[in-house]
C-alpha atoms as a PDB file:
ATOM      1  CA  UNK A   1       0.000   0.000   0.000  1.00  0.00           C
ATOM      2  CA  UNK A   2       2.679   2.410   1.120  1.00  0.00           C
ATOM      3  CA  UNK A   3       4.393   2.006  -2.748  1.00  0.00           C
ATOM      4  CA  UNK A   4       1.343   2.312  -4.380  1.00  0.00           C
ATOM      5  CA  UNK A   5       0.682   5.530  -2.970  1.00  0.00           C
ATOM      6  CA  UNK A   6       4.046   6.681  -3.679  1.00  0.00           C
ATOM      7  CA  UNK A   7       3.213   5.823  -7.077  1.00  0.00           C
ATOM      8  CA  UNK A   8       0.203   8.252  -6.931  1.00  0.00           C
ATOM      9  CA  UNK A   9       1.938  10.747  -5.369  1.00  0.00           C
ATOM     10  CA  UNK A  10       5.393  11.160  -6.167  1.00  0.00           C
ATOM     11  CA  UNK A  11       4.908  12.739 -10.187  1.00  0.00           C
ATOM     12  CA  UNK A  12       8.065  15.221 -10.274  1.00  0.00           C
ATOM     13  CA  UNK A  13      11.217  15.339  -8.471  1.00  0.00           C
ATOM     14  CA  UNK A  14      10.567  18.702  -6.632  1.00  0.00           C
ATOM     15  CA  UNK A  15       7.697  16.947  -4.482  1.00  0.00           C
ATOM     16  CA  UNK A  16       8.828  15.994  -1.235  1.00  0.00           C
ATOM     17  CA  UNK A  17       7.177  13.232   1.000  1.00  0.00           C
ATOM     18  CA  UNK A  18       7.633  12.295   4.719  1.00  0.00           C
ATOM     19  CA  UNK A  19       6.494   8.831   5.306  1.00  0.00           C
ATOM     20  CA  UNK A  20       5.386   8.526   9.143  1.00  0.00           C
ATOM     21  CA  UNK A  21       6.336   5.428  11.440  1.00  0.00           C
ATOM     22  CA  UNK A  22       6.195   4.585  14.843  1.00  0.00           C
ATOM     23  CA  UNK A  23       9.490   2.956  16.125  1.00  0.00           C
ATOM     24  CA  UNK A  24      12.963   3.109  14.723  1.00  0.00           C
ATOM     25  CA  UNK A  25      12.813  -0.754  13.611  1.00  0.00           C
ATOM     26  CA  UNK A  26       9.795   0.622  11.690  1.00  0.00           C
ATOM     27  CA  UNK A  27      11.501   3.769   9.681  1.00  0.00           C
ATOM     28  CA  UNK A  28      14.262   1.081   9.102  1.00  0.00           C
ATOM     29  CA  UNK A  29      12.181  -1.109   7.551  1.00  0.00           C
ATOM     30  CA  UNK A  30       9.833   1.707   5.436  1.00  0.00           C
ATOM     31  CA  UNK A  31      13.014   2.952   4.966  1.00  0.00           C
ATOM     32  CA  UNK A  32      14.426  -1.084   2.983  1.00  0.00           C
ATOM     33  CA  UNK A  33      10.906  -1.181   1.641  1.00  0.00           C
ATOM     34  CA  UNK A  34      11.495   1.863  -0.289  1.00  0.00           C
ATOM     35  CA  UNK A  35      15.141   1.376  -1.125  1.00  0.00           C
ATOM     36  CA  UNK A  36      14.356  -2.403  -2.549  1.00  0.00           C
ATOM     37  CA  UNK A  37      11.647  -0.634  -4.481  1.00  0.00           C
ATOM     38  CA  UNK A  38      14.014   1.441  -5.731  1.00  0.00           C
ATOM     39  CA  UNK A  39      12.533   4.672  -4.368  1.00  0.00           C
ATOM     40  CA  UNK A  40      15.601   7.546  -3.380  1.00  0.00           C
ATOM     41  CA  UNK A  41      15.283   8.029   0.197  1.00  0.00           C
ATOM     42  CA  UNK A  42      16.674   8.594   3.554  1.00  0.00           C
ATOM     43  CA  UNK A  43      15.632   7.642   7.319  1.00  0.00           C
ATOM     44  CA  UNK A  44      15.706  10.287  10.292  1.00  0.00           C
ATOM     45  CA  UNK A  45      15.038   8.601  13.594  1.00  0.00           C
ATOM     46  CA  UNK A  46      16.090   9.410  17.039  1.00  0.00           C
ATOM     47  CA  UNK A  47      18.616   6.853  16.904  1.00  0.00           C
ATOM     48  CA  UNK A  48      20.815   8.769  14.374  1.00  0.00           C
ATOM     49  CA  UNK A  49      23.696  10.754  15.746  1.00  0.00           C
ATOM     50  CA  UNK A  50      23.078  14.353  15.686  1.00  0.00           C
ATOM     51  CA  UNK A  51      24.803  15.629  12.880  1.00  0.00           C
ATOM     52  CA  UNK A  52      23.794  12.963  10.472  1.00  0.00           C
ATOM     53  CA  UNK A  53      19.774  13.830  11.114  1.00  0.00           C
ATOM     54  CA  UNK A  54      21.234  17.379  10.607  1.00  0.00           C
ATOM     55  CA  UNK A  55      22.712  16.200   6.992  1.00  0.00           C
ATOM     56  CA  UNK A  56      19.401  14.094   6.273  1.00  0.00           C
ATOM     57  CA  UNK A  57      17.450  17.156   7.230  1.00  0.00           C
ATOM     58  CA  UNK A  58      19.730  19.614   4.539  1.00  0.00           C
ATOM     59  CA  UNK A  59      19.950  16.962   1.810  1.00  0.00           C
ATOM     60  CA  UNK A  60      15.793  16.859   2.207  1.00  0.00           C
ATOM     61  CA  UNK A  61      15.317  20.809   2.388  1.00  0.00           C
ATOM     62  CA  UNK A  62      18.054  21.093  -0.787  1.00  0.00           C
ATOM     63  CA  UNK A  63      16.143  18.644  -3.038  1.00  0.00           C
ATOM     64  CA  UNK A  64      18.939  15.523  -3.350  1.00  0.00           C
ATOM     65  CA  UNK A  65      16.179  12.833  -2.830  1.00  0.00           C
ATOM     66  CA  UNK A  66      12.134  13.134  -2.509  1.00  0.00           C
ATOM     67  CA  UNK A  67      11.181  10.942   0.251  1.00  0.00           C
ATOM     68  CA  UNK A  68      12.329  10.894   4.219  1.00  0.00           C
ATOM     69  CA  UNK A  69      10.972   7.652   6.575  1.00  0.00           C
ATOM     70  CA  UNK A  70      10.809   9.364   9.763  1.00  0.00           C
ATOM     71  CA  UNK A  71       9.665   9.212  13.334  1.00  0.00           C
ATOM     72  CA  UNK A  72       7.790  11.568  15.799  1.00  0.00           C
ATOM     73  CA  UNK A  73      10.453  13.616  16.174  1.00  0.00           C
ATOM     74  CA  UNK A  74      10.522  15.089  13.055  1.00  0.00           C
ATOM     75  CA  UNK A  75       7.677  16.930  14.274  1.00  0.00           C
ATOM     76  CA  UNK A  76       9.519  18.687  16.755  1.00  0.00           C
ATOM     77  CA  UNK A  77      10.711  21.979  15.864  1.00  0.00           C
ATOM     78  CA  UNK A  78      11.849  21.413  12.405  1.00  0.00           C
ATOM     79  CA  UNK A  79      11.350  23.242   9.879  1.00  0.00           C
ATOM     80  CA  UNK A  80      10.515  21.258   6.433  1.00  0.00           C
ATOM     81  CA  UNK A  81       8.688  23.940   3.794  1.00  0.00           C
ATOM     82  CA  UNK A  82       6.595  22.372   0.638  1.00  0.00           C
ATOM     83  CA  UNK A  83       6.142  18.931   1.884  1.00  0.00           C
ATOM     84  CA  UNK A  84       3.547  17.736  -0.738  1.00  0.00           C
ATOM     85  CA  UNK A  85       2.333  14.539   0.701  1.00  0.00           C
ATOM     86  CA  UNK A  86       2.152  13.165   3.899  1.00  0.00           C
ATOM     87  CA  UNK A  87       2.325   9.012   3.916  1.00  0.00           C
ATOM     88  CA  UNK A  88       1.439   6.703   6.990  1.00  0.00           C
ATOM     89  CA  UNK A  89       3.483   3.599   7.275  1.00  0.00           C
ATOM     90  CA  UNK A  90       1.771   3.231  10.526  1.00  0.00           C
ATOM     91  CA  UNK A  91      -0.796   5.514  12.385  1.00  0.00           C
ATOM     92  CA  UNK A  92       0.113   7.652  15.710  1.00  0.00           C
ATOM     93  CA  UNK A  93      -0.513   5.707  18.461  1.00  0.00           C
ATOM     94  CA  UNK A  94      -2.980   8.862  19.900  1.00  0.00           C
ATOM     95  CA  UNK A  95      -4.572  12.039  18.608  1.00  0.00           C
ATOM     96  CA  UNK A  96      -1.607  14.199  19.515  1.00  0.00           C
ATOM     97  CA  UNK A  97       0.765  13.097  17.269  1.00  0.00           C
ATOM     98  CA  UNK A  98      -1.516  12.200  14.631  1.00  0.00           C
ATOM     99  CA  UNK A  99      -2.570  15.656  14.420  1.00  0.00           C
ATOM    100  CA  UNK A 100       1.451  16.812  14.597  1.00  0.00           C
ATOM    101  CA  UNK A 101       2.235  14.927  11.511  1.00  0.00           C
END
């Protein structure tokens, strides 16, 4: 389901698309799904060192691939402009982050 609406969604390179999941093991796995797929994207979970969400984050804003797999966190104070579509690998686990994505 998750690469068929990718399919639908993603139509030109300047479209960007966060993918939402729940757990780390989760974005890691959205995050294969896509790759075997062959779908250019990156991961950006709370388990990444620092500096390395900070490069996913700039490689993202600057165009270099259309899709992150992220986590709650991404919600958090960063700033992401023209994010076209919005993709739930999972659903929130409550209302609050649900409506944060």
């Amino acid at each position: 389901a998750m690469l068929d609406a990718l399919d639908n969604a993603i139509i030109e390179v300047r479209q960007r698309t966060l993918v939402f999941a729940n757990s780390i093991v989760s974005v890691q796995q959205a995050y294969e799904a896509l790759r075997s797929a062959g779908w250019k994207a990156q991961m950006y979970h709370k388990g990444m060192p620092f500096e390395d969400r900070e490069e996913v984050l700039e490689r993202f804003r600057n165009g270099q691939f259309p899709i992150l797999v992220c986590g709650k966190e991404i919600t958090r104070g960063v700033d992401l402009p023209a994010i076209t579509h919005v993709i739930q690998y999972e659903f929130a686990g409550n209302a609050y982050d649900h409506m944060h994505r």
